[in-house]
N, C-alpha and C. Protein backbone atom coordinates (compact mmCIF):
# COMPACT_ATOMS: atom_id res chain seq x y z
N UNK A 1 13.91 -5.70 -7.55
CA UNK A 1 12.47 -5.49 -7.57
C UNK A 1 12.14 -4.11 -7.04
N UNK A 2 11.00 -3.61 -7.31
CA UNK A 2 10.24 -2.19 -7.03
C UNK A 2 8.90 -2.16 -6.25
N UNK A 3 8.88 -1.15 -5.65
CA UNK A 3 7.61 -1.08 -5.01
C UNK A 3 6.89 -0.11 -5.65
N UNK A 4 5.83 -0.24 -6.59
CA UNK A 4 4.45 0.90 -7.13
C UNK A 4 4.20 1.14 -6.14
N UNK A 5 3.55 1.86 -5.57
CA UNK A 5 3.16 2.65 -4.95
C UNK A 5 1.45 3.70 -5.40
N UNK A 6 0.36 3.35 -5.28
CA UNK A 6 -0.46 4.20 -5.42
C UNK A 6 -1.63 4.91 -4.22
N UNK A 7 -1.59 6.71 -4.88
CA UNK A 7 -1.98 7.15 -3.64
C UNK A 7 -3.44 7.72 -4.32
N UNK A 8 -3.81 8.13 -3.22
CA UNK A 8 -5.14 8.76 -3.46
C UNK A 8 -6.09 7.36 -4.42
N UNK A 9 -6.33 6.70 -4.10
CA UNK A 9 -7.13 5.43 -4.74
C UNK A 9 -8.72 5.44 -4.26
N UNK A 10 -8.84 5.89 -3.09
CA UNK A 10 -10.13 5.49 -2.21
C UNK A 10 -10.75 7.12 -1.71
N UNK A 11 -11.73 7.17 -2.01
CA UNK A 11 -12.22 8.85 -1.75
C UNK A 11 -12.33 9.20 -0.34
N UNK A 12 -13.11 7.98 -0.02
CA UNK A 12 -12.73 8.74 1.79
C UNK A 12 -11.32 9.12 2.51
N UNK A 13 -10.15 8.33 1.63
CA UNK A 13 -8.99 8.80 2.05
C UNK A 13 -8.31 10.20 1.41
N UNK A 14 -9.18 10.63 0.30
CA UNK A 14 -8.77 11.67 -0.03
C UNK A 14 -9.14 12.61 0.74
N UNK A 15 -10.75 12.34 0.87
CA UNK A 15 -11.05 13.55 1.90
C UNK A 15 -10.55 14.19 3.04
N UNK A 16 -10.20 12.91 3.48
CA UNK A 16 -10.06 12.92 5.78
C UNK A 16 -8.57 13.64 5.44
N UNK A 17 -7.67 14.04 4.43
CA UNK A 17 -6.38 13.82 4.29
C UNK A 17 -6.31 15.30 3.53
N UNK A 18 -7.83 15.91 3.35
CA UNK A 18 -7.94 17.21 1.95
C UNK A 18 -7.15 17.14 1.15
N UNK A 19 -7.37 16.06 0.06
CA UNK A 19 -6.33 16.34 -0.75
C UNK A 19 -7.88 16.17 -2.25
N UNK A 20 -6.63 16.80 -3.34
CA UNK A 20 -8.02 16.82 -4.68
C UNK A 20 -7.88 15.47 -4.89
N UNK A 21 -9.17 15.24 -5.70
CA UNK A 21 -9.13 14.16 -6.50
C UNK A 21 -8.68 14.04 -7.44
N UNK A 22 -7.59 13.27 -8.15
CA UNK A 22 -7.29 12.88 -8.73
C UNK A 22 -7.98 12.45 -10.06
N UNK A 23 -7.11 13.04 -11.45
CA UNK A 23 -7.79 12.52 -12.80
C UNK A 23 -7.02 11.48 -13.33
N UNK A 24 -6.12 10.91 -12.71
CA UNK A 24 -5.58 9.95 -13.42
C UNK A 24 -4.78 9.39 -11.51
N UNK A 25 -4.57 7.72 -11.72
CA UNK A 25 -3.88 7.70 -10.73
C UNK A 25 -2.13 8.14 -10.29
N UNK A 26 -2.45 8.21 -9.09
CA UNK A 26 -1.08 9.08 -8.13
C UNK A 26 -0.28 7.97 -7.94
N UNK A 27 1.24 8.23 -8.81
CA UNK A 27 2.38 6.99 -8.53
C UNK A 27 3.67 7.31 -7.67
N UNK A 28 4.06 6.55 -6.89
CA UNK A 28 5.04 6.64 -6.51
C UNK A 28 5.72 5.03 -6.49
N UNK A 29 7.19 5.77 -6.13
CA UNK A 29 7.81 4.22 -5.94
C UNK A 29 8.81 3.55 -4.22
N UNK A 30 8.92 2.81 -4.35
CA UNK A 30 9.51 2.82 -2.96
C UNK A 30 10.85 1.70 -3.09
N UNK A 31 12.33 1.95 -2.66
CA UNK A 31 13.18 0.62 -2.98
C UNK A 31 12.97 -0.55 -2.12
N UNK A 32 13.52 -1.38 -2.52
CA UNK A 32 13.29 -2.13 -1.86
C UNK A 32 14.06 -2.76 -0.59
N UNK A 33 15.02 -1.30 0.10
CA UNK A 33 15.15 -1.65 0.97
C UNK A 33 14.26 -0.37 1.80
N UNK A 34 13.28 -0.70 1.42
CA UNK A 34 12.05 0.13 2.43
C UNK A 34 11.43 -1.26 2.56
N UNK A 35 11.39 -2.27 2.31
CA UNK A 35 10.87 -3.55 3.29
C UNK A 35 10.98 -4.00 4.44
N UNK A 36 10.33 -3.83 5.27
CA UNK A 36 10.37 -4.27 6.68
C UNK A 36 10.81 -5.44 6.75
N UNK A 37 12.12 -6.28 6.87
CA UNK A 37 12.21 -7.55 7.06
C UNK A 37 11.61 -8.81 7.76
N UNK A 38 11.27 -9.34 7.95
CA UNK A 38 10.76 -10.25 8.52
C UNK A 38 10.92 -10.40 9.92
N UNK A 39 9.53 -10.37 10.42
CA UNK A 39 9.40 -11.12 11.77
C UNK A 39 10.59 -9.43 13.09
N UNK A 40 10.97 -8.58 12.31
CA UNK A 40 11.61 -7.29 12.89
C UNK A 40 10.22 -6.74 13.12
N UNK A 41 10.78 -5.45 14.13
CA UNK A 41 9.80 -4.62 14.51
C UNK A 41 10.06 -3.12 13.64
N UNK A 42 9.02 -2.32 13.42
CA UNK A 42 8.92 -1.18 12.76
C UNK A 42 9.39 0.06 14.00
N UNK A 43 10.90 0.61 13.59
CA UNK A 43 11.20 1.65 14.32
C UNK A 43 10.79 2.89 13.91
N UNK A 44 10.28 3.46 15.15
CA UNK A 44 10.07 4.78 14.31
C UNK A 44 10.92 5.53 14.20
N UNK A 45 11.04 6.24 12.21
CA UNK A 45 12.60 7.17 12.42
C UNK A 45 12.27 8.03 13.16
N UNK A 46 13.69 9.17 13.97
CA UNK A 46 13.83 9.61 14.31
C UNK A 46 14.02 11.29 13.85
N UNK A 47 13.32 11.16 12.64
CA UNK A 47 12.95 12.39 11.94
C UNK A 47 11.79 12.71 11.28
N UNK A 48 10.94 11.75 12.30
CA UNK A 48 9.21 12.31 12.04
C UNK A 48 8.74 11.83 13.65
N UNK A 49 7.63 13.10 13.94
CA UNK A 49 7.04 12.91 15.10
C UNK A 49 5.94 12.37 14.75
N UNK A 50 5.34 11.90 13.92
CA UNK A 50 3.84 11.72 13.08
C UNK A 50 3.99 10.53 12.15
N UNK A 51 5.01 9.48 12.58
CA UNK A 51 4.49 8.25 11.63
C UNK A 51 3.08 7.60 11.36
N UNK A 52 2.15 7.68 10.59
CA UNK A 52 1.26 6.59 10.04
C UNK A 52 1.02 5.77 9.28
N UNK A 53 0.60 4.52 9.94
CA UNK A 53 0.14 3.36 9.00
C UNK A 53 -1.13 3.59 8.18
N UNK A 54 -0.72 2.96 6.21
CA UNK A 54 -1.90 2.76 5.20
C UNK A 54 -1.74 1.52 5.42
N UNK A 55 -2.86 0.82 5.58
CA UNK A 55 -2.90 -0.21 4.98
C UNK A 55 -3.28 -0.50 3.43
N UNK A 56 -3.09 -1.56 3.05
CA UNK A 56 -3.24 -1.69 1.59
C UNK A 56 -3.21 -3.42 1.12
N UNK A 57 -4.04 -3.67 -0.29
CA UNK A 57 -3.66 -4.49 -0.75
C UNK A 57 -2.78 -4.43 -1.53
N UNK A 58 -2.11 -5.70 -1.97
CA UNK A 58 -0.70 -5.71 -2.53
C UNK A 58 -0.91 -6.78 -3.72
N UNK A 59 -0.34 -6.35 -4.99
CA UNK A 59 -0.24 -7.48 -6.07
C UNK A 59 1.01 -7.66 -6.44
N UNK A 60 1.33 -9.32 -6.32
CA UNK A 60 2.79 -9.83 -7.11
C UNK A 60 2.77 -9.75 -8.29
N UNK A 61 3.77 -8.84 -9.21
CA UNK A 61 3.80 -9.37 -10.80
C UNK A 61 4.53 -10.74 -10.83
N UNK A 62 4.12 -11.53 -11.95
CA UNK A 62 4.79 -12.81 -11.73
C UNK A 62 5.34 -12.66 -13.53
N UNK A 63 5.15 -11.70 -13.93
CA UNK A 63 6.16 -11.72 -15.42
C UNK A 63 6.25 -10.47 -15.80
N UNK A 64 7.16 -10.45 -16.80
CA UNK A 64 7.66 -9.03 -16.97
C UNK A 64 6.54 -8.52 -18.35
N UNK A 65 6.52 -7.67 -18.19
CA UNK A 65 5.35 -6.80 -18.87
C UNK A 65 5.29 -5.64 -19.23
N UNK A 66 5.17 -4.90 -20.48
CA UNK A 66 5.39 -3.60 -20.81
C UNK A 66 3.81 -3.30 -21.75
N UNK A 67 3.30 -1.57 -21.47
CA UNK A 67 2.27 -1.60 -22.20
C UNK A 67 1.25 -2.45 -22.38
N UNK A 68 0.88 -2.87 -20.59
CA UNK A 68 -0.07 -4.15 -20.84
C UNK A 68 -1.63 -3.99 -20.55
N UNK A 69 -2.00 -3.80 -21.59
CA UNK A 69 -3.44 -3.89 -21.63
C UNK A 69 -4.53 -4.09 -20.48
N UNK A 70 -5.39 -3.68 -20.11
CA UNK A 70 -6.16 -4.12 -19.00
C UNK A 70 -7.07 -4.91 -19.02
N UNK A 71 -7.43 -5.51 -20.60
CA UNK A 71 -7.65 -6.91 -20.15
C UNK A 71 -6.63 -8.13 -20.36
N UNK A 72 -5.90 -7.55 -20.53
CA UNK A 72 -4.63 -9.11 -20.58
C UNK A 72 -4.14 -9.02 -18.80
N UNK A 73 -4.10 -7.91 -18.21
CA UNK A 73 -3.32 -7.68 -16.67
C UNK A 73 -3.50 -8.94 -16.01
N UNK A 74 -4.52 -9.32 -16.19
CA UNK A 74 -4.77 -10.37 -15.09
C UNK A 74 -3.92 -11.40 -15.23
N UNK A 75 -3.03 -11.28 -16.03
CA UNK A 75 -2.43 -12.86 -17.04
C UNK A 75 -0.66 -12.47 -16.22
N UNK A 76 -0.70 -11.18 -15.31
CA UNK A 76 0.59 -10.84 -14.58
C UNK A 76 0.59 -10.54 -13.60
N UNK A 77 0.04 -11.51 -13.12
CA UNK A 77 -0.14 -12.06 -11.36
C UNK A 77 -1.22 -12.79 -11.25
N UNK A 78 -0.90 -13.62 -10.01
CA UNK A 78 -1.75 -14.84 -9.61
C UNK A 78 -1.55 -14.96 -7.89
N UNK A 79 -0.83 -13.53 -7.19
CA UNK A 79 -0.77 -13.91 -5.85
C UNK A 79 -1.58 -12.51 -5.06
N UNK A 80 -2.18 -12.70 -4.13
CA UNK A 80 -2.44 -11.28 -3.25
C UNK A 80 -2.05 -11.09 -1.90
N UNK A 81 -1.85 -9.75 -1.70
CA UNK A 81 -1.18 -9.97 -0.60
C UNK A 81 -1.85 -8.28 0.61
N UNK A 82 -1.05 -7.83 1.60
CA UNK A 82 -1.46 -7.10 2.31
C UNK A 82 -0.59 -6.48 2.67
N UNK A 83 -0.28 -5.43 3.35
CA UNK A 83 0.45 -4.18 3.99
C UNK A 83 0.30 -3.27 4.13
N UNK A 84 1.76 -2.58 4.39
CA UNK A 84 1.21 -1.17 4.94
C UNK A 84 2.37 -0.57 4.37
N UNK A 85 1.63 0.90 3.69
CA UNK A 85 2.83 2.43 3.46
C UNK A 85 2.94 3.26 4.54
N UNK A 86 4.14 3.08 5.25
CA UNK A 86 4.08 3.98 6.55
C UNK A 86 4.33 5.09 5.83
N UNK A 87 4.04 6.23 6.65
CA UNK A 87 3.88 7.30 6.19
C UNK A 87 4.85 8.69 7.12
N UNK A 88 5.69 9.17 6.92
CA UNK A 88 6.01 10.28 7.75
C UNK A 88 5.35 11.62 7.79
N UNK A 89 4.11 11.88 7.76
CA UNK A 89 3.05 12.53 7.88
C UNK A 89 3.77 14.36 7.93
N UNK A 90 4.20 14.97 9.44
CA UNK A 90 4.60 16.09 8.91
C UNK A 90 5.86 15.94 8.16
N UNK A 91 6.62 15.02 7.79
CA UNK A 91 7.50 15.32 6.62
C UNK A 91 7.00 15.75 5.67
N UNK A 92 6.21 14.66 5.39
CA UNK A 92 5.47 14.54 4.44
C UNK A 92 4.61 15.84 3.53
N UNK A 93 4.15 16.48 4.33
CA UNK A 93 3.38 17.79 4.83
C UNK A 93 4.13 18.89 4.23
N UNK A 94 5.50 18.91 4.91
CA UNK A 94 6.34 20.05 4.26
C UNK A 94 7.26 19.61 3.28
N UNK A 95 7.30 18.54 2.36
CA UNK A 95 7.56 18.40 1.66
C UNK A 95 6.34 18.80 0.47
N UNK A 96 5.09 18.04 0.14
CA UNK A 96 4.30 18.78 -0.41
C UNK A 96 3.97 20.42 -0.84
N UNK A 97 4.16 20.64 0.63
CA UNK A 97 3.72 22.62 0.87
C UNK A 97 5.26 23.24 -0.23
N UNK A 98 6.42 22.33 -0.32
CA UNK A 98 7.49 22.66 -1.47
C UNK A 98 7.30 22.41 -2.97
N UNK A 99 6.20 21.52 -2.95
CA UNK A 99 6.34 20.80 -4.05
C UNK A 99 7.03 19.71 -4.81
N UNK A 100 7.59 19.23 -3.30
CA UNK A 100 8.68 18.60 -3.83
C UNK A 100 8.37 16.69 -3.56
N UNK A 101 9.08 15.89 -3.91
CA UNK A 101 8.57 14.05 -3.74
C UNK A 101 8.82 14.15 -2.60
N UNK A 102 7.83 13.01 -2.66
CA UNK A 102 7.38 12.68 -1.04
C UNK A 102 8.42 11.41 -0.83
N UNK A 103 9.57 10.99 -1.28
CA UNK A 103 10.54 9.70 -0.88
C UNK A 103 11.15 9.62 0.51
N UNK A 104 11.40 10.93 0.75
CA UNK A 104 11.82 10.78 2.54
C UNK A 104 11.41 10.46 3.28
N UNK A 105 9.53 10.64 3.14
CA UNK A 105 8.66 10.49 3.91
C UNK A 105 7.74 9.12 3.45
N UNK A 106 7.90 8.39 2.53
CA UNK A 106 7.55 7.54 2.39
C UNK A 106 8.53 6.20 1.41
N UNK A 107 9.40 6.38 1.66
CA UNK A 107 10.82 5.52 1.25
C UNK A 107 11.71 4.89 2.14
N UNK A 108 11.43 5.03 3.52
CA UNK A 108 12.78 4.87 4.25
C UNK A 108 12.51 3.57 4.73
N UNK A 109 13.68 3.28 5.06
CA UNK A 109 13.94 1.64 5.56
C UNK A 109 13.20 1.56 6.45
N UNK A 110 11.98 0.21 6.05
CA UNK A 110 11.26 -0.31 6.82
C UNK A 110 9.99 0.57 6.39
N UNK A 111 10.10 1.30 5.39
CA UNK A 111 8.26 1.84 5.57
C UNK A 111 6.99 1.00 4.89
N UNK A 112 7.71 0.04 4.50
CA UNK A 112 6.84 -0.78 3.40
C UNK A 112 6.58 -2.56 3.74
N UNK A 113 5.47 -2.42 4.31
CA UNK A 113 4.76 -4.20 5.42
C UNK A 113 4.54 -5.10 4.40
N UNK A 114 5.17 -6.05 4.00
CA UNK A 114 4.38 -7.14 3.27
C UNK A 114 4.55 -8.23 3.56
N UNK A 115 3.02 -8.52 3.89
CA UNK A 115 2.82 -9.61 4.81
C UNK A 115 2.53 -10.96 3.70
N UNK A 116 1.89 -11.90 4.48
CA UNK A 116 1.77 -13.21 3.88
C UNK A 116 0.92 -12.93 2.56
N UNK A 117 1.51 -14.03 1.29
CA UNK A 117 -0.02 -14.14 0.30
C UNK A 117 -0.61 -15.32 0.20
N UNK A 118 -1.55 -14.43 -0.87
CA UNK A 118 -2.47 -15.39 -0.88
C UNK A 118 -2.72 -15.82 -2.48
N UNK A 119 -3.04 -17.12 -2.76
CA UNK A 119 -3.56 -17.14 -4.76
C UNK A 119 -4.73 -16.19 -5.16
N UNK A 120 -4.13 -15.85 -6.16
CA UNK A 120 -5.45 -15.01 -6.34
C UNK A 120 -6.30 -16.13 -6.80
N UNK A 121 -6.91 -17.14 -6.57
CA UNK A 121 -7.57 -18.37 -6.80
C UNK A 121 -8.68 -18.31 -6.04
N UNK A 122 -7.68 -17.99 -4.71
CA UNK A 122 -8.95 -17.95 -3.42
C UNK A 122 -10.14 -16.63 -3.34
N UNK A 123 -9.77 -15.84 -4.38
CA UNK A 123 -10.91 -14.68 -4.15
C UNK A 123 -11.94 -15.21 -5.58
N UNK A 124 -13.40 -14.92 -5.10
CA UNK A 124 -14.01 -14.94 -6.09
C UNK A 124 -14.02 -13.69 -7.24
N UNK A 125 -14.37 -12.83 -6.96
CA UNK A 125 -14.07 -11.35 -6.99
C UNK A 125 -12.79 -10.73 -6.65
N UNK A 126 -11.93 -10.57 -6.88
CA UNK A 126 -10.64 -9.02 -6.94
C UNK A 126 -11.42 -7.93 -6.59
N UNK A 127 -12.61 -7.34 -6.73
CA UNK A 127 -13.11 -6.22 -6.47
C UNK A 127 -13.68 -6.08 -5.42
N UNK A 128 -14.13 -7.64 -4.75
CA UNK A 128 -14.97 -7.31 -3.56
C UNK A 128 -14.30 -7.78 -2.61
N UNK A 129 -13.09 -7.43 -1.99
CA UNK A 129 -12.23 -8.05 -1.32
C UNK A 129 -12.36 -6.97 -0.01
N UNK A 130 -12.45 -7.48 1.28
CA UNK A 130 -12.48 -7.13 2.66
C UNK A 130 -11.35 -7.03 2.97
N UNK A 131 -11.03 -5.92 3.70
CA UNK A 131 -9.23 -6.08 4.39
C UNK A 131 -9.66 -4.79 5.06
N UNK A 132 -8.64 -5.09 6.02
CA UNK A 132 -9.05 -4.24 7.38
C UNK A 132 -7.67 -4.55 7.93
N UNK A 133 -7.03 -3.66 9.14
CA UNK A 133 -6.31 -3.27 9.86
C UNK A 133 -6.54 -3.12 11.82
N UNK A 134 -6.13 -4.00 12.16
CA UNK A 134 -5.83 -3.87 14.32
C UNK A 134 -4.99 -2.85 14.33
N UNK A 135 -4.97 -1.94 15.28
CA UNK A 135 -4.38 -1.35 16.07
C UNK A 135 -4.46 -2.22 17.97
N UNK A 136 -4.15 -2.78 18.45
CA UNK A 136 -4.14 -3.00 19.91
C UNK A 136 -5.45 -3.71 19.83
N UNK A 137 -5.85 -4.31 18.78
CA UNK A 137 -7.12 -5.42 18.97
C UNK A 137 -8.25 -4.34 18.60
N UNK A 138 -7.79 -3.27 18.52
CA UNK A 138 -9.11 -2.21 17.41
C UNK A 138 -8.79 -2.17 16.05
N UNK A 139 -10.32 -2.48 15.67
CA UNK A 139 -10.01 -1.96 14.32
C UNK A 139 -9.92 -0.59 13.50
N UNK A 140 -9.01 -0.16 12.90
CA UNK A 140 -8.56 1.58 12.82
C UNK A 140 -9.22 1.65 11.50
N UNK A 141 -8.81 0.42 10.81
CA UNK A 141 -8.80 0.58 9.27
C UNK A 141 -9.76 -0.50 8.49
N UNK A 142 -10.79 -0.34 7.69
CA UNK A 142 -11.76 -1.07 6.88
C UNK A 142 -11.73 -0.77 5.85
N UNK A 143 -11.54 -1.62 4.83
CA UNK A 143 -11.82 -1.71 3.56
C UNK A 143 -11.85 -2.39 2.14
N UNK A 144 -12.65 -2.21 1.44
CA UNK A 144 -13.29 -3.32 0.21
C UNK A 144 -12.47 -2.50 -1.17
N UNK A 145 -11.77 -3.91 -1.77
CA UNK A 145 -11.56 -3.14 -3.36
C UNK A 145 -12.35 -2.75 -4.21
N UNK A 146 -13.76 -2.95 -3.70
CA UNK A 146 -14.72 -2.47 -4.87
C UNK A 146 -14.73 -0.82 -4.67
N UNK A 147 -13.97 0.09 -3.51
CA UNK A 147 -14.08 1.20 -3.82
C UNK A 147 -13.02 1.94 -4.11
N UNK A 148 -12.26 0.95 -4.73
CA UNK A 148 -10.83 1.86 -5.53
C UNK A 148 -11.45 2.83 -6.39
N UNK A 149 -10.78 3.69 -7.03
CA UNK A 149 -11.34 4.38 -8.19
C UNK A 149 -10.55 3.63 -9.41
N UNK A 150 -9.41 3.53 -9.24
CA UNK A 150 -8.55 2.34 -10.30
C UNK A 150 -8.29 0.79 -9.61
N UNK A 151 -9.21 0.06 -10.69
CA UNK A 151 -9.04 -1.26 -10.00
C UNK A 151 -7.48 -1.92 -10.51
N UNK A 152 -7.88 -2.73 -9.90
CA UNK A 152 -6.10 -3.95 -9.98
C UNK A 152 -5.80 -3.75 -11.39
N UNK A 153 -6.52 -3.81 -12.52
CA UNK A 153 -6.17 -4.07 -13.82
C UNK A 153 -6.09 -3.02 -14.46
N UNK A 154 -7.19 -2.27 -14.14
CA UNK A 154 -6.39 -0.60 -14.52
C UNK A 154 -4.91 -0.15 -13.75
N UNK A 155 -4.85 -0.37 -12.77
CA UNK A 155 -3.66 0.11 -12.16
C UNK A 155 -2.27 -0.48 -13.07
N UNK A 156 -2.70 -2.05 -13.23
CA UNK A 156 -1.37 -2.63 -14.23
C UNK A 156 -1.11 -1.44 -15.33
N UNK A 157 -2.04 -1.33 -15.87
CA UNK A 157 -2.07 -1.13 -17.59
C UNK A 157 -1.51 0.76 -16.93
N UNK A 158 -2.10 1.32 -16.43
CA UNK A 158 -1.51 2.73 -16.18
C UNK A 158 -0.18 2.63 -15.94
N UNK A 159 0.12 1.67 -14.86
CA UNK A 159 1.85 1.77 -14.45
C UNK A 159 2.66 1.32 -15.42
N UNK A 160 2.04 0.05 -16.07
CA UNK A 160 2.95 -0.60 -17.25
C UNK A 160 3.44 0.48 -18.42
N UNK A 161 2.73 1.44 -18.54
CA UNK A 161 2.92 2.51 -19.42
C UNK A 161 4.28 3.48 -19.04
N UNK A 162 4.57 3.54 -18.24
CA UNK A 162 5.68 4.36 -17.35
C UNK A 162 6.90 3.36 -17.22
N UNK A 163 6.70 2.00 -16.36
CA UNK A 163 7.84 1.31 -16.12
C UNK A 163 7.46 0.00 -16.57
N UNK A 164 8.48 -0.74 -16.85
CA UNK A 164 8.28 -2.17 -16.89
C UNK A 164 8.04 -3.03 -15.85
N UNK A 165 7.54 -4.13 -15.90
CA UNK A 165 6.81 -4.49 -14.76
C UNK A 165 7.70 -5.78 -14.65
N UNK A 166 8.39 -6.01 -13.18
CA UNK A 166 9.55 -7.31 -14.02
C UNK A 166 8.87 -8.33 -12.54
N UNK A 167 9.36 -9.68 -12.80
CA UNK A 167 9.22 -10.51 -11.66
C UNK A 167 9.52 -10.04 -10.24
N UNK A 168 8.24 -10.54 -9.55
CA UNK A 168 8.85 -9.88 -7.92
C UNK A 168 8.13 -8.08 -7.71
N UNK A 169 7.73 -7.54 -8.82
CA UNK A 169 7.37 -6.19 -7.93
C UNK A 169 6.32 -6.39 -7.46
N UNK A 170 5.87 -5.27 -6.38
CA UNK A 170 4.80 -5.15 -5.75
C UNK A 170 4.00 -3.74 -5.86
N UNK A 171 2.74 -4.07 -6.13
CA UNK A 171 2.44 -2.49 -6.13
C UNK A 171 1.28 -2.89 -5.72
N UNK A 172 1.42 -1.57 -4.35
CA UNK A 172 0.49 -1.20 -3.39
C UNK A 172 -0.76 -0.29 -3.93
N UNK A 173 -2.10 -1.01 -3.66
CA UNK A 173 -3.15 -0.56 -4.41
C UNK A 173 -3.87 0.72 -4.07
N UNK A 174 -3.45 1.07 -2.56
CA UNK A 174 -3.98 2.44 -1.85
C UNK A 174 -4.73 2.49 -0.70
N UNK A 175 -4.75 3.01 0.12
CA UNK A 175 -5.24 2.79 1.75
C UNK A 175 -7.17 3.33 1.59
N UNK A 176 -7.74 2.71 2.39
CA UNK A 176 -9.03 3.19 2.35
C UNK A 176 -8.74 4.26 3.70
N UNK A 177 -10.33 4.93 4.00
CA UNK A 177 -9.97 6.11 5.23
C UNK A 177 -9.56 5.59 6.49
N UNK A 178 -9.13 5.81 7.65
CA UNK A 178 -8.75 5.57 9.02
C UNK A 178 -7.19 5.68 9.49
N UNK A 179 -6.22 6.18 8.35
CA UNK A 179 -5.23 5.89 8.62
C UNK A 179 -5.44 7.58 9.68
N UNK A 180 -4.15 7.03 10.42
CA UNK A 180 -3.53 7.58 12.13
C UNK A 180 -1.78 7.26 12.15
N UNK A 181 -1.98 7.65 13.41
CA UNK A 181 -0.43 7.71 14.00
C UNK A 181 -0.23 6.37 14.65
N UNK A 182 1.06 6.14 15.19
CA UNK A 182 1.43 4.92 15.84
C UNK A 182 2.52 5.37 16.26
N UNK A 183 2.50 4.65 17.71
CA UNK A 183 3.42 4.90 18.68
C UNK A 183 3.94 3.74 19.47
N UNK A 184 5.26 3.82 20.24
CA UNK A 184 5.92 2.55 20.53
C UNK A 184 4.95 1.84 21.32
N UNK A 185 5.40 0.70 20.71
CA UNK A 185 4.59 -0.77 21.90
C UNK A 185 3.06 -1.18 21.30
N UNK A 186 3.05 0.05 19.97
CA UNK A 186 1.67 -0.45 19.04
C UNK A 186 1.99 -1.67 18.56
N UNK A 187 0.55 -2.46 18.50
CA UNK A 187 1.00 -3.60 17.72
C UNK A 187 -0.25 -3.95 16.74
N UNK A 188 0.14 -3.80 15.05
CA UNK A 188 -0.76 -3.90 13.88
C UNK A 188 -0.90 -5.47 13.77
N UNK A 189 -1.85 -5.55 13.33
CA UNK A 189 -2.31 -6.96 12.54
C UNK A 189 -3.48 -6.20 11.10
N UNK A 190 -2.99 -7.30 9.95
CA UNK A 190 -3.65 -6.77 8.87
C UNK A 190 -4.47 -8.24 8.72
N UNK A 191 -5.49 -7.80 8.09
CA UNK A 191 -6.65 -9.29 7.47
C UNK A 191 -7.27 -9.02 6.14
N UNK A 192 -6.96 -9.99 5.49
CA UNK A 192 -8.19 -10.07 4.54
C UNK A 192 -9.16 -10.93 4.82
N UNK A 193 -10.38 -10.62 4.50
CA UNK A 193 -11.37 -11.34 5.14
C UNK A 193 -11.17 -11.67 6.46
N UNK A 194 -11.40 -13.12 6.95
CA UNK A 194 -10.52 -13.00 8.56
C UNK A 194 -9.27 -13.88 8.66
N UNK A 195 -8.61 -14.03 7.36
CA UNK A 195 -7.07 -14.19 7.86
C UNK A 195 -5.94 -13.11 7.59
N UNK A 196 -5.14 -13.69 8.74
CA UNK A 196 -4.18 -12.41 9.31
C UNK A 196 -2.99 -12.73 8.61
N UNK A 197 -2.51 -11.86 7.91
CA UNK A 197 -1.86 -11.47 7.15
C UNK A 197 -0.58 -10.82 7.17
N UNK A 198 -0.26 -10.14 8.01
CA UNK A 198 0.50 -9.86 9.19
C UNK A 198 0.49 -9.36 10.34
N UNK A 199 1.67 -9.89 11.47
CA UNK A 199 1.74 -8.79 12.43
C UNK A 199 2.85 -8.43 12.81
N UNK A 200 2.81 -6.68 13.48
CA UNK A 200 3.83 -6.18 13.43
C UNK A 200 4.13 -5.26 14.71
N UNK A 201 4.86 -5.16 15.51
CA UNK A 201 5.37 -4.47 16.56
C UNK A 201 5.47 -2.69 16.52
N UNK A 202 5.62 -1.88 16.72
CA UNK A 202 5.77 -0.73 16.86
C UNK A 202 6.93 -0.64 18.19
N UNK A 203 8.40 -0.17 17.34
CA UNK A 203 8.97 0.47 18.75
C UNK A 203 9.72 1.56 18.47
């Protein structure tokens, strides 16, 4: 399985972050041993001084899919879920200023949170979905899918065009603004609406 990956989705995160806006959406991918395993704590590597947490919503494909239309998308997945793209920030930084992929800085073991799901049954709306992010019992991070610029079903049909979409991937829909740094002994909790979705240690 694969991790999509999409960046620049939410405008206030483009801004706080100066980056352009985007005319088409920003893909990346992540393996899947960038999954934080279960119930482990998130170390920070030791070749970024500037780790930060995105939070994000997350969609299961539940069949394999090529060139899939955006109104059939909905017919390839039925679960939702939550996490986070950690981020190695000045890696990150001088990798860009090269021109070069950002995988070092957002690929490495453990940069990728996926927490509990949920049916997509239980949302009335996909677009108007609440999810938010704790830092230490603050909230850092707020945000609604109604202000993606590519919603869930556009995002299928764009990525499906590039890769095949097989059982088991996940692709991360894009962080709204607030993302920051994290440092040992932080401890995240993610929510949609008000259930918690995961939580996670910082050491």
């Amino acid at each position: 399985m694969k991790l999509i990956c999409i960046g620049r989705n939410y405008t206030e995160h483009i801004a706080e972050l100066q980056n352009e806006k985007p005319t088409d959406p920003v893909v990346f991918l992540k393996p899947d041993t960038a999954i934080l395993l279960k119930k482990q704590p998130f170390f920070i590597p030791d070749f970024s001084n500037d780790v930060h947490y995105e939070v994000e919503v997350l969609v299961k494909i539940n069949k394999v899919g090529k060139y899939i239309d955006k109104k059939f998308a909905h017919k390839y997945y039925d679960e939702i879920g939550l996490g986070i793209d950690f981020t190695a920030r000045d890696l990150q930084a001088k990798l860009k200023a090269k021109g070069l992929p950002w995988e070092k800085a957002k690929a490495f073991d453990g940069a990728a949170v996926v927490g509990k799901w949920l049916p997509k049954s239980d949302f009335e709306d996909l677009n108007q979905i609440n999810f938010s992010l704790n830092k230490n019992e603050e909230t850092v991070q707020n945000g609604n899918t109604s202000h993606m610029l590519w919603k869930i079903d556009e995002l299928i049909e764009c990525v499906s065009k590039y890769f095949t979409l097989k059982i088991g991937d996940i692709i991360f829909t894009g962080t709204p603004a607030g993302v920051g740094p994290v440092a040992p002994n932080d401890v995240l909790k993610g929510f949609i609406e008000d259930k918690e979705l995961f939580s996670i240690t910082v050491k």
